[in-house]
N, C-alpha and C. Protein backbone atom coordinates (compact mmCIF):
# COMPACT_ATOMS: atom_id res chain seq x y z
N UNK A 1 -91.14 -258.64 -116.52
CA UNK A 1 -89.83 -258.17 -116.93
C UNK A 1 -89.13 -257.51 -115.74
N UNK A 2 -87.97 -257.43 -115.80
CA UNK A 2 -86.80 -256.96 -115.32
C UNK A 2 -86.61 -255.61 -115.33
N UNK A 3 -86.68 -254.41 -114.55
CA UNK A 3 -85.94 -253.10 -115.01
C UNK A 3 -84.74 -253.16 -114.80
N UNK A 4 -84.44 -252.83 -116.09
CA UNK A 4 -83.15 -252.89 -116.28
C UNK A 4 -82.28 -251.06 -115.20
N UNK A 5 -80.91 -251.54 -114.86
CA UNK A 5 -80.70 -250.76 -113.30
C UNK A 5 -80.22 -249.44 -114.36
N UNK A 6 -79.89 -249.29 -115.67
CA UNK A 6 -79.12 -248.03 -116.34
C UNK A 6 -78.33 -247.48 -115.36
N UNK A 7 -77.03 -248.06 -115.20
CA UNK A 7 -76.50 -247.35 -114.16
C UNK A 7 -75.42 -246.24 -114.59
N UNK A 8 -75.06 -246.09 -116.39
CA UNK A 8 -74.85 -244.73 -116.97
C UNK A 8 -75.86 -243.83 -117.13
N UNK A 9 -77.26 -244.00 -116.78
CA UNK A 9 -78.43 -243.05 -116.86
C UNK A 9 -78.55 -242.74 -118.07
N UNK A 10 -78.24 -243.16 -119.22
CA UNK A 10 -78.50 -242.72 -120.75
C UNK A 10 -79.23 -244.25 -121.39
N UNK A 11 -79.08 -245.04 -120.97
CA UNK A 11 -79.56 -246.63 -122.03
C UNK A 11 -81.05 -246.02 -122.43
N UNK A 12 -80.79 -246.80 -123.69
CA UNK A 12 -82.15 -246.93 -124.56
C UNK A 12 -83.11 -248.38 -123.83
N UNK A 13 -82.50 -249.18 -123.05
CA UNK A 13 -83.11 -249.95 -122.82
C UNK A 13 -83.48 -250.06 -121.29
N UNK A 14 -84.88 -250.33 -120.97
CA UNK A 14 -85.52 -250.13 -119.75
C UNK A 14 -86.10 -251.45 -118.93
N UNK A 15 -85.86 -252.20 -119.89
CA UNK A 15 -86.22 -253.89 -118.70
C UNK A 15 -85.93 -254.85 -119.84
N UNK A 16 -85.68 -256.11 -119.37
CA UNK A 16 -85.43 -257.43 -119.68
C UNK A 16 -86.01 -258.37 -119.38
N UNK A 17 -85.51 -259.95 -120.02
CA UNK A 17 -86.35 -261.24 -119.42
C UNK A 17 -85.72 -261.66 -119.62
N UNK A 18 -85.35 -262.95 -118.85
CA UNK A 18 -83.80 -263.95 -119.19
C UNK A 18 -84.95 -265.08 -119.52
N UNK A 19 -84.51 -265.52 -120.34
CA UNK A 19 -84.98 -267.03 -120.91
C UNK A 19 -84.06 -267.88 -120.96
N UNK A 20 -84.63 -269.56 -120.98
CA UNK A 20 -83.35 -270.63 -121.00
C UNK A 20 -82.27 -270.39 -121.98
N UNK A 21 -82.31 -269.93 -123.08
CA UNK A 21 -81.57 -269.54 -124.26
C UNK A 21 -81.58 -268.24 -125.25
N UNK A 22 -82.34 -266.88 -124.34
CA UNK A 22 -82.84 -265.91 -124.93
C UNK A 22 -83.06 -265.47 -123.69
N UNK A 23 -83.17 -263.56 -124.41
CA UNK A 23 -83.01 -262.67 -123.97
C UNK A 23 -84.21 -261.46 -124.44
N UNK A 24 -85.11 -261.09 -123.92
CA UNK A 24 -86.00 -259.83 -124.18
C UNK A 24 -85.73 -258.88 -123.76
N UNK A 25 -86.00 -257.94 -124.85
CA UNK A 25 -85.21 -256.44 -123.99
C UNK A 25 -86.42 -255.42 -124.73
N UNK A 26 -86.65 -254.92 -123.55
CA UNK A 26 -87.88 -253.63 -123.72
C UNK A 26 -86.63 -252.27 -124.21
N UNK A 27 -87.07 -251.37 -125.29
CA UNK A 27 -86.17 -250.65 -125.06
C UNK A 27 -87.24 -249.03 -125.21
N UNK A 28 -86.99 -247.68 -124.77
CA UNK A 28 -87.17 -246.63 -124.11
C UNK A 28 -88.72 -246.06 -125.12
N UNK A 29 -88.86 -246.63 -126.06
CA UNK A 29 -89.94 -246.00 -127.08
C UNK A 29 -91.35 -247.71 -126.92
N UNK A 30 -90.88 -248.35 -125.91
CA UNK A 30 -91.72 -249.69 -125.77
C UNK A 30 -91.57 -250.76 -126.73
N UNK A 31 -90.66 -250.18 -127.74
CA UNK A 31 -90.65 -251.86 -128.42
C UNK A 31 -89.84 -253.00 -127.41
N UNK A 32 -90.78 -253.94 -127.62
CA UNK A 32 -89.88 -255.42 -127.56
C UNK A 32 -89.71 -256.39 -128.47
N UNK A 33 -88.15 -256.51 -127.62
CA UNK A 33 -87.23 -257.53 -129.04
C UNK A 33 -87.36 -258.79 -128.14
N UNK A 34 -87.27 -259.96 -129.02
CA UNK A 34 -86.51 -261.34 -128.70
C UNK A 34 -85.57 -261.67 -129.33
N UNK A 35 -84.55 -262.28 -128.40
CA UNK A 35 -82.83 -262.30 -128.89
C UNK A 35 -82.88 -263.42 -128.23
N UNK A 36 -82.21 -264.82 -129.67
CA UNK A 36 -82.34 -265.80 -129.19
C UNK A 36 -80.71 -266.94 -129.91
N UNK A 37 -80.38 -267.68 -129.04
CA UNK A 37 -79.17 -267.87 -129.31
C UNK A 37 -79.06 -268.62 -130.70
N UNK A 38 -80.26 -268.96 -131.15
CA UNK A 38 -80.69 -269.30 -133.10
C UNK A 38 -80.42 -267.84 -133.70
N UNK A 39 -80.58 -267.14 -132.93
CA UNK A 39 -80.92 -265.94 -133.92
C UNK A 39 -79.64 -265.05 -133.64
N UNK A 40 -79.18 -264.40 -132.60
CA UNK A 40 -78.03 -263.42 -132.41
C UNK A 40 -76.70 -264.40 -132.41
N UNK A 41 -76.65 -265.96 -132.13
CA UNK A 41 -75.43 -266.78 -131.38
C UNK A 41 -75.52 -266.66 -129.80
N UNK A 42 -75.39 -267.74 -129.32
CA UNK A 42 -74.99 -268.13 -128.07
C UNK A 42 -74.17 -267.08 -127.06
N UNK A 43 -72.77 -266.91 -127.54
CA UNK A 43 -72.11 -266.06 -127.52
C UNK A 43 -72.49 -264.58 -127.15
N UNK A 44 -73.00 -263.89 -128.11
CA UNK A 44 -73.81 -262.81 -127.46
C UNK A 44 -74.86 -262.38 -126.53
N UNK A 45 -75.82 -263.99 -126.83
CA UNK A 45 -77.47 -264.30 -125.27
C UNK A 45 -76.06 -264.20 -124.12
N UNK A 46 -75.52 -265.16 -124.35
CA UNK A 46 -74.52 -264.98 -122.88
C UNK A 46 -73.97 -263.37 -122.29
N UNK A 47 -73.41 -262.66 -123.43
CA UNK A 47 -73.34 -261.32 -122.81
C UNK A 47 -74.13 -260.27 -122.54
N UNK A 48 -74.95 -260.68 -123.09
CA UNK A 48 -76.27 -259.40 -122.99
C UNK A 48 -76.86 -259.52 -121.57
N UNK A 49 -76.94 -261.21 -121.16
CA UNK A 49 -77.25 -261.42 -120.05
C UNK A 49 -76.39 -260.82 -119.13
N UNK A 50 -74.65 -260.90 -119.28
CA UNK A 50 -74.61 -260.06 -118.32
C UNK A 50 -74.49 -259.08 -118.06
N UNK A 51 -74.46 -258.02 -119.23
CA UNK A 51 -75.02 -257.13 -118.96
C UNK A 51 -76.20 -256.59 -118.91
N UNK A 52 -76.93 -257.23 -118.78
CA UNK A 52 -78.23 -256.57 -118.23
C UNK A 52 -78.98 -256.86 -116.81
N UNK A 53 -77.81 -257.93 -116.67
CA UNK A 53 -77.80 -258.10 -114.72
C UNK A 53 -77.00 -256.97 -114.01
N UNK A 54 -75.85 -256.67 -114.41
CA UNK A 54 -74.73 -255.43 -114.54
C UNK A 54 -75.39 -254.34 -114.34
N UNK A 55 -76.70 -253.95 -115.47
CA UNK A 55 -77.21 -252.64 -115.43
C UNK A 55 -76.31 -251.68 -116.29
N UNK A 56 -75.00 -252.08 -116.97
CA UNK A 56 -74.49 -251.15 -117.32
C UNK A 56 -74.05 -251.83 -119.05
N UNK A 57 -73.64 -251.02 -119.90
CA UNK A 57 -73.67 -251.40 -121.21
C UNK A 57 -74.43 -252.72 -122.27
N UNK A 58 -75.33 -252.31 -121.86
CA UNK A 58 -76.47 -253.35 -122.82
C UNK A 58 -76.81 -252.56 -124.14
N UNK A 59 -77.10 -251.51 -123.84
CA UNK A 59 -77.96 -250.91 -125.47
C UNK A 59 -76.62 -250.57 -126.21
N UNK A 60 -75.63 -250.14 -125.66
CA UNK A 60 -74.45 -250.30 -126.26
C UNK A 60 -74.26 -251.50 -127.32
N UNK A 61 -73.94 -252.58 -126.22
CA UNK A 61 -73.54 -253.82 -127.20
C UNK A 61 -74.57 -254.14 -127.93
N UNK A 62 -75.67 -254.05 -128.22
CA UNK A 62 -76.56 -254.24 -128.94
C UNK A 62 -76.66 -253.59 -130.46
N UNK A 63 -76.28 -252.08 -130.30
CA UNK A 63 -75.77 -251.69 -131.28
C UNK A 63 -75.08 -251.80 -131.95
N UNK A 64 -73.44 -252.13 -131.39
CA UNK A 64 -72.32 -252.49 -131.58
C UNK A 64 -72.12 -253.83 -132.55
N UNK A 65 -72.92 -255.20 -131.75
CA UNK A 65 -72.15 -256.49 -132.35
C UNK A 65 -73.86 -256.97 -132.24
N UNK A 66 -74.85 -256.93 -131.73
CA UNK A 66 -76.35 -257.91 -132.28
C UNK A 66 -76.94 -256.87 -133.40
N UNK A 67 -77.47 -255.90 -133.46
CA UNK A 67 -77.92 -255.01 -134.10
C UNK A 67 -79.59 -255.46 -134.33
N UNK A 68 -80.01 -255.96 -135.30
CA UNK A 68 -81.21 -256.44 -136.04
C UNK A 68 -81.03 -257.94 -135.58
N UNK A 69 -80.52 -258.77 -134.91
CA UNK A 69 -80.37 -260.65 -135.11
C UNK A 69 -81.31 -260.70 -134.19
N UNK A 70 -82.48 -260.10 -134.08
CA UNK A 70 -83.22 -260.64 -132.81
C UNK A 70 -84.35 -261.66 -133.88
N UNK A 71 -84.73 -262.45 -133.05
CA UNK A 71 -85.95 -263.66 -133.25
C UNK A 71 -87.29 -262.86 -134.09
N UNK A 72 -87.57 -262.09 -133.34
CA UNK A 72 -88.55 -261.29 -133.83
C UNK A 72 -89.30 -259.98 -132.64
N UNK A 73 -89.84 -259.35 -133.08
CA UNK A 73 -90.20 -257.63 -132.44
C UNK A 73 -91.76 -258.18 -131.88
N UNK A 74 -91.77 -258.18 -130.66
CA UNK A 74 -92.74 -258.72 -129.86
C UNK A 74 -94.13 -257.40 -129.84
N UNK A 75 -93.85 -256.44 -129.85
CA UNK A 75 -94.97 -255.01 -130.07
C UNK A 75 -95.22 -255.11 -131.51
């Protein structure tokens, strides 16, 4: 995985994995999610990706517009 850069210093989320069509995101208590464009839409794998290359508003949008649409809780 990816550490993710938190470049507001507050994210809940601490590393990533880009997949061909999905997105894993470790977030601050060790769970991992899979977010997959079956499961959240296309649309959103695309933004999460960039923000989590960004380093800046990922656990945000996650809250905001994916919430629960992940594939399934990898821990």
């Amino acid at each position: 995985m990816q550490r993710y850069a938190n470049r507001s210093g507050h994210s809940g989320v601490v590393a990533y994995e880009l997949g061909t069509d999905s997105i894993t995101i470790k977030f601050t208590g060790g769970d991992r999610y899979l977010y997959t464009e079956d499961s959240a839409g296309a649309v959103h794998i695309a933004r999460m990706r960039e923000l989590a290359e960004s380093g800046r508003g990922l656990s945000t949008y996650i809250s905001q517009h994916v919430r629960d649409r992940y594939a399934r809780k990898l821990n």
